[in-house]
C-alpha atoms as a PDB file:
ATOM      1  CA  UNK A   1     -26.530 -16.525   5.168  1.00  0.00           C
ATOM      2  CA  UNK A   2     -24.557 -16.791   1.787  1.00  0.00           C
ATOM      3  CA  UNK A   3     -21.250 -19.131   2.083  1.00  0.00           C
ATOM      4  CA  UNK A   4     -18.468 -18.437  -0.596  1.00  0.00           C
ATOM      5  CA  UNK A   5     -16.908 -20.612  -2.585  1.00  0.00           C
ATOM      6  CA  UNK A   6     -13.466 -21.671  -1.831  1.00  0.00           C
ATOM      7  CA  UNK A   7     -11.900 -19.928  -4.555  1.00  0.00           C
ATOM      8  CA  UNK A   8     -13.031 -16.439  -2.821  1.00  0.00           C
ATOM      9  CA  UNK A   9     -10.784 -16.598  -0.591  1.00  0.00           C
ATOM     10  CA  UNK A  10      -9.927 -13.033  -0.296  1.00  0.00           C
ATOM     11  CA  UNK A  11     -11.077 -10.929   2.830  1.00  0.00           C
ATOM     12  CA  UNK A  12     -12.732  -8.605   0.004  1.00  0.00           C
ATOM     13  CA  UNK A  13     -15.236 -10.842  -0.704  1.00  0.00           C
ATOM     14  CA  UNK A  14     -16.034 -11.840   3.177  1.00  0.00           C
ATOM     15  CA  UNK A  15     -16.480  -8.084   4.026  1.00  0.00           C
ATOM     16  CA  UNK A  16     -18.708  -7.356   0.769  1.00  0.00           C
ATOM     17  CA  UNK A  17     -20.861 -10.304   1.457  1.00  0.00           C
ATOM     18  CA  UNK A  18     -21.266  -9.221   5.048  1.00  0.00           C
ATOM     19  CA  UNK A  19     -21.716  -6.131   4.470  1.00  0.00           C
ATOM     20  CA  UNK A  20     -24.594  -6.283   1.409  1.00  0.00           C
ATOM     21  CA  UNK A  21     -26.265  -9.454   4.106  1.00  0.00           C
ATOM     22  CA  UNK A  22     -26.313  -7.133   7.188  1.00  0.00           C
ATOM     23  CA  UNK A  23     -28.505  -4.461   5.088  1.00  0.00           C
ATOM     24  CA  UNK A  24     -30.782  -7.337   4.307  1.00  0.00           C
ATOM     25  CA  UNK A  25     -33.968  -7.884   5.817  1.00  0.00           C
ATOM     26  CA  UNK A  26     -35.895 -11.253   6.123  1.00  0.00           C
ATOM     27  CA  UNK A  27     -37.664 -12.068   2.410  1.00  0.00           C
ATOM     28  CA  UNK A  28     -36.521  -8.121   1.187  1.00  0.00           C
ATOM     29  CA  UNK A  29     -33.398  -7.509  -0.862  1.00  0.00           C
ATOM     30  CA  UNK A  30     -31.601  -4.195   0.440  1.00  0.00           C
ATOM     31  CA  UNK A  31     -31.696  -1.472  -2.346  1.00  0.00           C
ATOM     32  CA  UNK A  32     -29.318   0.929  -3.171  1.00  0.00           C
ATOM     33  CA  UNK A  33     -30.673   3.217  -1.011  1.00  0.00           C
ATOM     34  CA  UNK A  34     -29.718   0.723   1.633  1.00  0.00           C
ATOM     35  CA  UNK A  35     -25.495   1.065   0.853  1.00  0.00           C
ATOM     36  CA  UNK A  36     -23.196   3.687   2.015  1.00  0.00           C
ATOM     37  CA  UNK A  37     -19.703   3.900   0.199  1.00  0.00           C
ATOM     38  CA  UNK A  38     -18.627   5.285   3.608  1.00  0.00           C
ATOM     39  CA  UNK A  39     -19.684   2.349   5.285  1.00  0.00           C
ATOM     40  CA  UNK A  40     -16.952   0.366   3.355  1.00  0.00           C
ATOM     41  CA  UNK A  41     -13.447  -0.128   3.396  1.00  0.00           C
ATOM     42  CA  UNK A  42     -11.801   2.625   1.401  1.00  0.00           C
ATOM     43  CA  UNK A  43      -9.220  -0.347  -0.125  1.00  0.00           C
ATOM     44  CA  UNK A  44     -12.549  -1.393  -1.833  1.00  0.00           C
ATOM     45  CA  UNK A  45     -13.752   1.566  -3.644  1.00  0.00           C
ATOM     46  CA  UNK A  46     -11.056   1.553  -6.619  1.00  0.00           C
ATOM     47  CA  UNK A  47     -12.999  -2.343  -7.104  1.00  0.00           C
ATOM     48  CA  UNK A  48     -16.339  -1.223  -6.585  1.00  0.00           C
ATOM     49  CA  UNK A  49     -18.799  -1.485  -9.501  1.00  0.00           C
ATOM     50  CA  UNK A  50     -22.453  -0.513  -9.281  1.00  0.00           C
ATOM     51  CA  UNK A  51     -24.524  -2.053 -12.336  1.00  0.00           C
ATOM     52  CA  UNK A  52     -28.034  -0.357 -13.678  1.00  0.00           C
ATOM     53  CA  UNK A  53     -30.153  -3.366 -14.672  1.00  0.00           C
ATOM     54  CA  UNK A  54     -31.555  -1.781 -17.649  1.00  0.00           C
ATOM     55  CA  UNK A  55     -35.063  -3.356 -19.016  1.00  0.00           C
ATOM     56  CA  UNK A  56     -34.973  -5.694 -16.014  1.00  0.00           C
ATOM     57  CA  UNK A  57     -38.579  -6.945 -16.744  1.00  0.00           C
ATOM     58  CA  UNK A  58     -37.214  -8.004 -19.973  1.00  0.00           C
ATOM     59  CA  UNK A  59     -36.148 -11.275 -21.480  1.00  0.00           C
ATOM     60  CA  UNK A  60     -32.356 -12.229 -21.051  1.00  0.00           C
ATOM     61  CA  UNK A  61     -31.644 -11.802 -24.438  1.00  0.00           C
ATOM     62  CA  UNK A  62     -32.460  -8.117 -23.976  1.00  0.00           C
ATOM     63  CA  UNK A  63     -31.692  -7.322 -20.995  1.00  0.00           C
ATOM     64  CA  UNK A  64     -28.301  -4.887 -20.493  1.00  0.00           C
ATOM     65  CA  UNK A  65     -26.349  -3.696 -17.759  1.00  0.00           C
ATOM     66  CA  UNK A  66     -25.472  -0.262 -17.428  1.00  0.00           C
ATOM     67  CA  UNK A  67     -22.053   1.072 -15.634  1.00  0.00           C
ATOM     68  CA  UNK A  68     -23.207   3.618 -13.007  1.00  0.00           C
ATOM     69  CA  UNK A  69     -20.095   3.862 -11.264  1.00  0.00           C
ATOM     70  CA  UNK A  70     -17.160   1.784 -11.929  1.00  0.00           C
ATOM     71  CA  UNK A  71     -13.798   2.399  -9.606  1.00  0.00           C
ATOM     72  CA  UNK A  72     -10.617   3.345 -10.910  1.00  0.00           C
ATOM     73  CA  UNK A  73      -8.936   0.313 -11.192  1.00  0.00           C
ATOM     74  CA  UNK A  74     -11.824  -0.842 -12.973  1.00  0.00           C
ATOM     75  CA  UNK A  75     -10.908   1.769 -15.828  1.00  0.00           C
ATOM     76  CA  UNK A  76      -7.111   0.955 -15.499  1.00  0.00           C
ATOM     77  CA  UNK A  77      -7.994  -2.681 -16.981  1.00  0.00           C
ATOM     78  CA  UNK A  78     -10.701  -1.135 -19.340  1.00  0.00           C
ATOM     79  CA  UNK A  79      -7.901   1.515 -20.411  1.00  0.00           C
ATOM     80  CA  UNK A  80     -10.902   3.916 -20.223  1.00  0.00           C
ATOM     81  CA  UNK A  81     -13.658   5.159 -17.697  1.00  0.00           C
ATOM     82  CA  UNK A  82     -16.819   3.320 -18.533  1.00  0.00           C
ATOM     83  CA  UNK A  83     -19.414   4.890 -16.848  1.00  0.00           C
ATOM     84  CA  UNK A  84     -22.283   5.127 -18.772  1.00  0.00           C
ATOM     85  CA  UNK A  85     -21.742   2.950 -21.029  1.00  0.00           C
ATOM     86  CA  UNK A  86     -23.266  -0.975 -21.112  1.00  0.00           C
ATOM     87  CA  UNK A  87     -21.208  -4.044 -20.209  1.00  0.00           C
ATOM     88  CA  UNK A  88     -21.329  -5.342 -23.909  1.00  0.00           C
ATOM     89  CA  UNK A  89     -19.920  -1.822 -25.027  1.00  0.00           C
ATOM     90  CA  UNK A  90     -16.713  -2.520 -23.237  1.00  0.00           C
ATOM     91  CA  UNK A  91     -15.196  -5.705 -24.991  1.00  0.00           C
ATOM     92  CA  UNK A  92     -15.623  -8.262 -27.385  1.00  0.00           C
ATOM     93  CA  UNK A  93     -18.672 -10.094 -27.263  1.00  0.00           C
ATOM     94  CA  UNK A  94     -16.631 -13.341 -25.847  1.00  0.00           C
ATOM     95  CA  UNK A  95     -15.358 -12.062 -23.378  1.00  0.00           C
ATOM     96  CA  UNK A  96     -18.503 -10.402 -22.336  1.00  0.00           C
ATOM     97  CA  UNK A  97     -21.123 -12.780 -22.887  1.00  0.00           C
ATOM     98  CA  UNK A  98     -19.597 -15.198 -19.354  1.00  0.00           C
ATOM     99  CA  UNK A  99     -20.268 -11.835 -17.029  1.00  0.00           C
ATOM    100  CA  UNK A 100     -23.431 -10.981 -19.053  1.00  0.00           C
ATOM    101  CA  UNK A 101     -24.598 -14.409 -17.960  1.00  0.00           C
ATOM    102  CA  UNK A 102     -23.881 -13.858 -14.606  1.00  0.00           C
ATOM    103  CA  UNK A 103     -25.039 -10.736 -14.049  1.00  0.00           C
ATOM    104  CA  UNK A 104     -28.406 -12.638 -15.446  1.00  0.00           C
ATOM    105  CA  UNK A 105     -28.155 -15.192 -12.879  1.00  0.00           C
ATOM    106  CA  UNK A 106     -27.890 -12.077 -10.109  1.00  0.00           C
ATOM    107  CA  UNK A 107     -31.222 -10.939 -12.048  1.00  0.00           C
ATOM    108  CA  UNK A 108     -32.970 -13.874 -12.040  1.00  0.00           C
ATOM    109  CA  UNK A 109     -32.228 -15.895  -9.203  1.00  0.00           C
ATOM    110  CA  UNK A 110     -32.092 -12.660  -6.758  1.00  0.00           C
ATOM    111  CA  UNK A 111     -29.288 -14.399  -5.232  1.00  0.00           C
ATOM    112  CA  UNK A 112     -25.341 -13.296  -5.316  1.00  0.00           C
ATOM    113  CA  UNK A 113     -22.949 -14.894  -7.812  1.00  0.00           C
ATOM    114  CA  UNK A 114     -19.353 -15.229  -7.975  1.00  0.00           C
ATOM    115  CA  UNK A 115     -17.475 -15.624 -11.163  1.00  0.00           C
ATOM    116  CA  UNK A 116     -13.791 -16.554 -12.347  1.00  0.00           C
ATOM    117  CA  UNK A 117     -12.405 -16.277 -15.218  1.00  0.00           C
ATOM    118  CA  UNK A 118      -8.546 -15.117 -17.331  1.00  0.00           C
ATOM    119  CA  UNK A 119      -8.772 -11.789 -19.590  1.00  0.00           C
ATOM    120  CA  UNK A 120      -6.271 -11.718 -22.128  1.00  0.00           C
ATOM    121  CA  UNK A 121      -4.356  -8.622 -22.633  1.00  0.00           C
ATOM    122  CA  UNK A 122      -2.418  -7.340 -25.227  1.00  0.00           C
ATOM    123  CA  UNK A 123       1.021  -7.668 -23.447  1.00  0.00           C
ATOM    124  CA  UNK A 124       0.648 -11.754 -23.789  1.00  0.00           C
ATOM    125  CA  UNK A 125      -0.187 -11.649 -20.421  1.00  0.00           C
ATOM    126  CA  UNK A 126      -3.106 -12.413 -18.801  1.00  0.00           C
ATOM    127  CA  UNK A 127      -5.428 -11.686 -15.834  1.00  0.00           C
ATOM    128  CA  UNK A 128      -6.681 -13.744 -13.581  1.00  0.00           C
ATOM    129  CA  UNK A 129     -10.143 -12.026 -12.411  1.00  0.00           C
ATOM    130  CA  UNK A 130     -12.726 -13.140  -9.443  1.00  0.00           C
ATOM    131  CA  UNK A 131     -16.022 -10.830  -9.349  1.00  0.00           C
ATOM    132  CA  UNK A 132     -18.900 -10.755  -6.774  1.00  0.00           C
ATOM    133  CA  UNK A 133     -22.383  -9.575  -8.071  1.00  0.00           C
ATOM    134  CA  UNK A 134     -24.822  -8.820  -5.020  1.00  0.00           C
ATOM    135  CA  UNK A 135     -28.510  -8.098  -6.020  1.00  0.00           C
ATOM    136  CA  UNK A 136     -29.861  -4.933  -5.475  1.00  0.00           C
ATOM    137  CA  UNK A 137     -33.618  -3.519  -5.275  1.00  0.00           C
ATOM    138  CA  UNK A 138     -35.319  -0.656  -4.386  1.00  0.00           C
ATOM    139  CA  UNK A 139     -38.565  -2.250  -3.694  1.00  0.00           C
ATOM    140  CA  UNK A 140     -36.886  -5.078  -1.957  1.00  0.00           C
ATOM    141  CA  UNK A 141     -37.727  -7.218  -4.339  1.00  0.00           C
ATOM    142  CA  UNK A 142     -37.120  -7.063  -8.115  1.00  0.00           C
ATOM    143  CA  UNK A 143     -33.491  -6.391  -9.039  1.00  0.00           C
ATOM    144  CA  UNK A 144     -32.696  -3.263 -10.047  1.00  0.00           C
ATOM    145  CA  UNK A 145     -29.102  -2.673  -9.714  1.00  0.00           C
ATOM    146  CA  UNK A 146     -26.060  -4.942  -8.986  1.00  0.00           C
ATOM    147  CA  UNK A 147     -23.139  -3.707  -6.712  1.00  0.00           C
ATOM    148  CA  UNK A 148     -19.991  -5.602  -7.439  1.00  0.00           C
ATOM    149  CA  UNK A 149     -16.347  -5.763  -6.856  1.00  0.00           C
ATOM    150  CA  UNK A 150     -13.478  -7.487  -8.631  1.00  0.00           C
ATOM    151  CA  UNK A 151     -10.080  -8.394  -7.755  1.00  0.00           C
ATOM    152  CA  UNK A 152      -7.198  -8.874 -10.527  1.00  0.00           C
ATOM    153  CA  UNK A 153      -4.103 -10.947 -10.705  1.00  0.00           C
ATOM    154  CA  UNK A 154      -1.803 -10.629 -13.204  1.00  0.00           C
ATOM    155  CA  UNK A 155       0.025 -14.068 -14.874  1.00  0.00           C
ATOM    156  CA  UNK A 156       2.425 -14.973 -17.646  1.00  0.00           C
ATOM    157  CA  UNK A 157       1.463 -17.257 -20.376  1.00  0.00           C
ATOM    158  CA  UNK A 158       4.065 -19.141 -19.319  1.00  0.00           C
ATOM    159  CA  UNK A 159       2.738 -20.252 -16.182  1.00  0.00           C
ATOM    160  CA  UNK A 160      -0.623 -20.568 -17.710  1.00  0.00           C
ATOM    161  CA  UNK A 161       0.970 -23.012 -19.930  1.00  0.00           C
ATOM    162  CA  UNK A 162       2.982 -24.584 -17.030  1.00  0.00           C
ATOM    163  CA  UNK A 163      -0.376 -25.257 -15.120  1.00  0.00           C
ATOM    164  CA  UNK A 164      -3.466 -24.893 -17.464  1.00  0.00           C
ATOM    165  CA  UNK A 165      -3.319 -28.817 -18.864  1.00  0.00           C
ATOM    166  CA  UNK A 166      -5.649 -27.057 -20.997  1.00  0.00           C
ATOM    167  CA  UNK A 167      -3.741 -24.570 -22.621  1.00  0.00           C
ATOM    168  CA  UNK A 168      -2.370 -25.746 -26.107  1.00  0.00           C
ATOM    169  CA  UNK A 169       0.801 -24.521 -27.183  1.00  0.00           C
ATOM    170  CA  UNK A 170       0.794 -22.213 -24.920  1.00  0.00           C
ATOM    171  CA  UNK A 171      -2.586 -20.455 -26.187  1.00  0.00           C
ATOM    172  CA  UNK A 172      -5.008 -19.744 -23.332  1.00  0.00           C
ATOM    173  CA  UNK A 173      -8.513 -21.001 -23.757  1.00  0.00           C
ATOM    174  CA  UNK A 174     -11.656 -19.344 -22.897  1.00  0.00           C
ATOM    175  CA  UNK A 175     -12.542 -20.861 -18.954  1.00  0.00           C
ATOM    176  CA  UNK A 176     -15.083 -19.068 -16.648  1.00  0.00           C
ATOM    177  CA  UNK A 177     -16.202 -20.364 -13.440  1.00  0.00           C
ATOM    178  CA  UNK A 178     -19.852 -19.090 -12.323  1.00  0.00           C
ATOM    179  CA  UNK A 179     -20.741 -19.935  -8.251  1.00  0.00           C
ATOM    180  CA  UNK A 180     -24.508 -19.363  -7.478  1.00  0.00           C
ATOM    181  CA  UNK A 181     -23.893 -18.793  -4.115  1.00  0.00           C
ATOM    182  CA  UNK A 182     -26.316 -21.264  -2.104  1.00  0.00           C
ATOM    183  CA  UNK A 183     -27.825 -19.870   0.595  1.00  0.00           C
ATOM    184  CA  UNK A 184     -26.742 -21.470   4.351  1.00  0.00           C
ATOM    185  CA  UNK A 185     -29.010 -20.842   6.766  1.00  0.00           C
ATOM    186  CA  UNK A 186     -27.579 -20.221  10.308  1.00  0.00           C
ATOM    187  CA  UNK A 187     -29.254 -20.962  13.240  1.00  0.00           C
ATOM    188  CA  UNK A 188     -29.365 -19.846  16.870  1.00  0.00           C
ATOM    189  CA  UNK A 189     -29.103 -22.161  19.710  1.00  0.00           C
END
């Protein structure tokens, strides 16, 4: 059994989780063909993403991730719908490169990840965004796809100022938190 960090506090993330681990079997990953959108809350779907790992046999460097379906509100934050096109299409390449690395860790360690980070916007405000990446495969074992979901909080500079000791001036830095999520193993009495 997976254990979240602290920061993922939000039911979201509890139901995900248990949902992708009760489609797992012992030593198998589930595979896509394993999740059913009507299995899940419908609250979720406008959060849902669902990654292609594309050249997943390939080194990290070149490996790229694909969006196969990405939920509206997804699109609302990208200002466009992104399906089809690759993660590092979608922004510039700082911003990217902390999921890209992420979504590598989902790869390679065939193990969920959780990830925290601000995007800044245009508006001088920013957004405060938590993502789960669960690890998909077909054959149970080598990643294939990653599902994930995202929730978004919005924030002022100026209470990213007021509590980022960080922050200079006022000007947000660049802070991602990744979680490898370690696996706690539960057992019967």
């Amino acid at each position: 059994m997976y254990v979240l960090p602290s920061e993922a506090s939000e039911a979201e993330f509890r139901e995900l989780l248990g949902y992708w681990q009760s489609k797992t079997a012992p030593g198998r990953l589930p595979g896509r063909q394993h999740i059913d959108p009507t299995d899940l809350q419908p609250r979720h779907l406008s959060q849902l993403l669902l990654l292609d790992v594309v050249d997943a046999a390939a080194p990290k460097l070149r490996r790229r991730y694909r969006f196969r379906v990405a939920g509206t509100a997804f699109a609302g934050i990208a200002g466009r719908d992104v399906t089809g096109l690759h993660y590092d299409e979608i922004g510039a390449p700082e911003r990217a490169m902390p999921v890209i690395r992420a979504l590598d860790l989902v790869v390679a360690r065939k193990a969920p990840v959780f990830l925290s980070g601000r995007l800044s916007i245009p508006s001088q405000d920013y957004i405060w965004v938590k993502r789960l990446g669960l690890p998909l495969a077909q054959d149970g074992e080598n990643v294939d796809m990653i599902l994930a979901i995202w929730l978004v909080e919005r924030r002022s500079i100026a209470d990213l100022a007021r509590n980022d000791p960080a922050s200079e001036a006022g000007t947000p830095q660049v802070l991602e938190r990744v979680y490898l999520l370690r696996c706690q193993l539960i057992h019967g009495a």
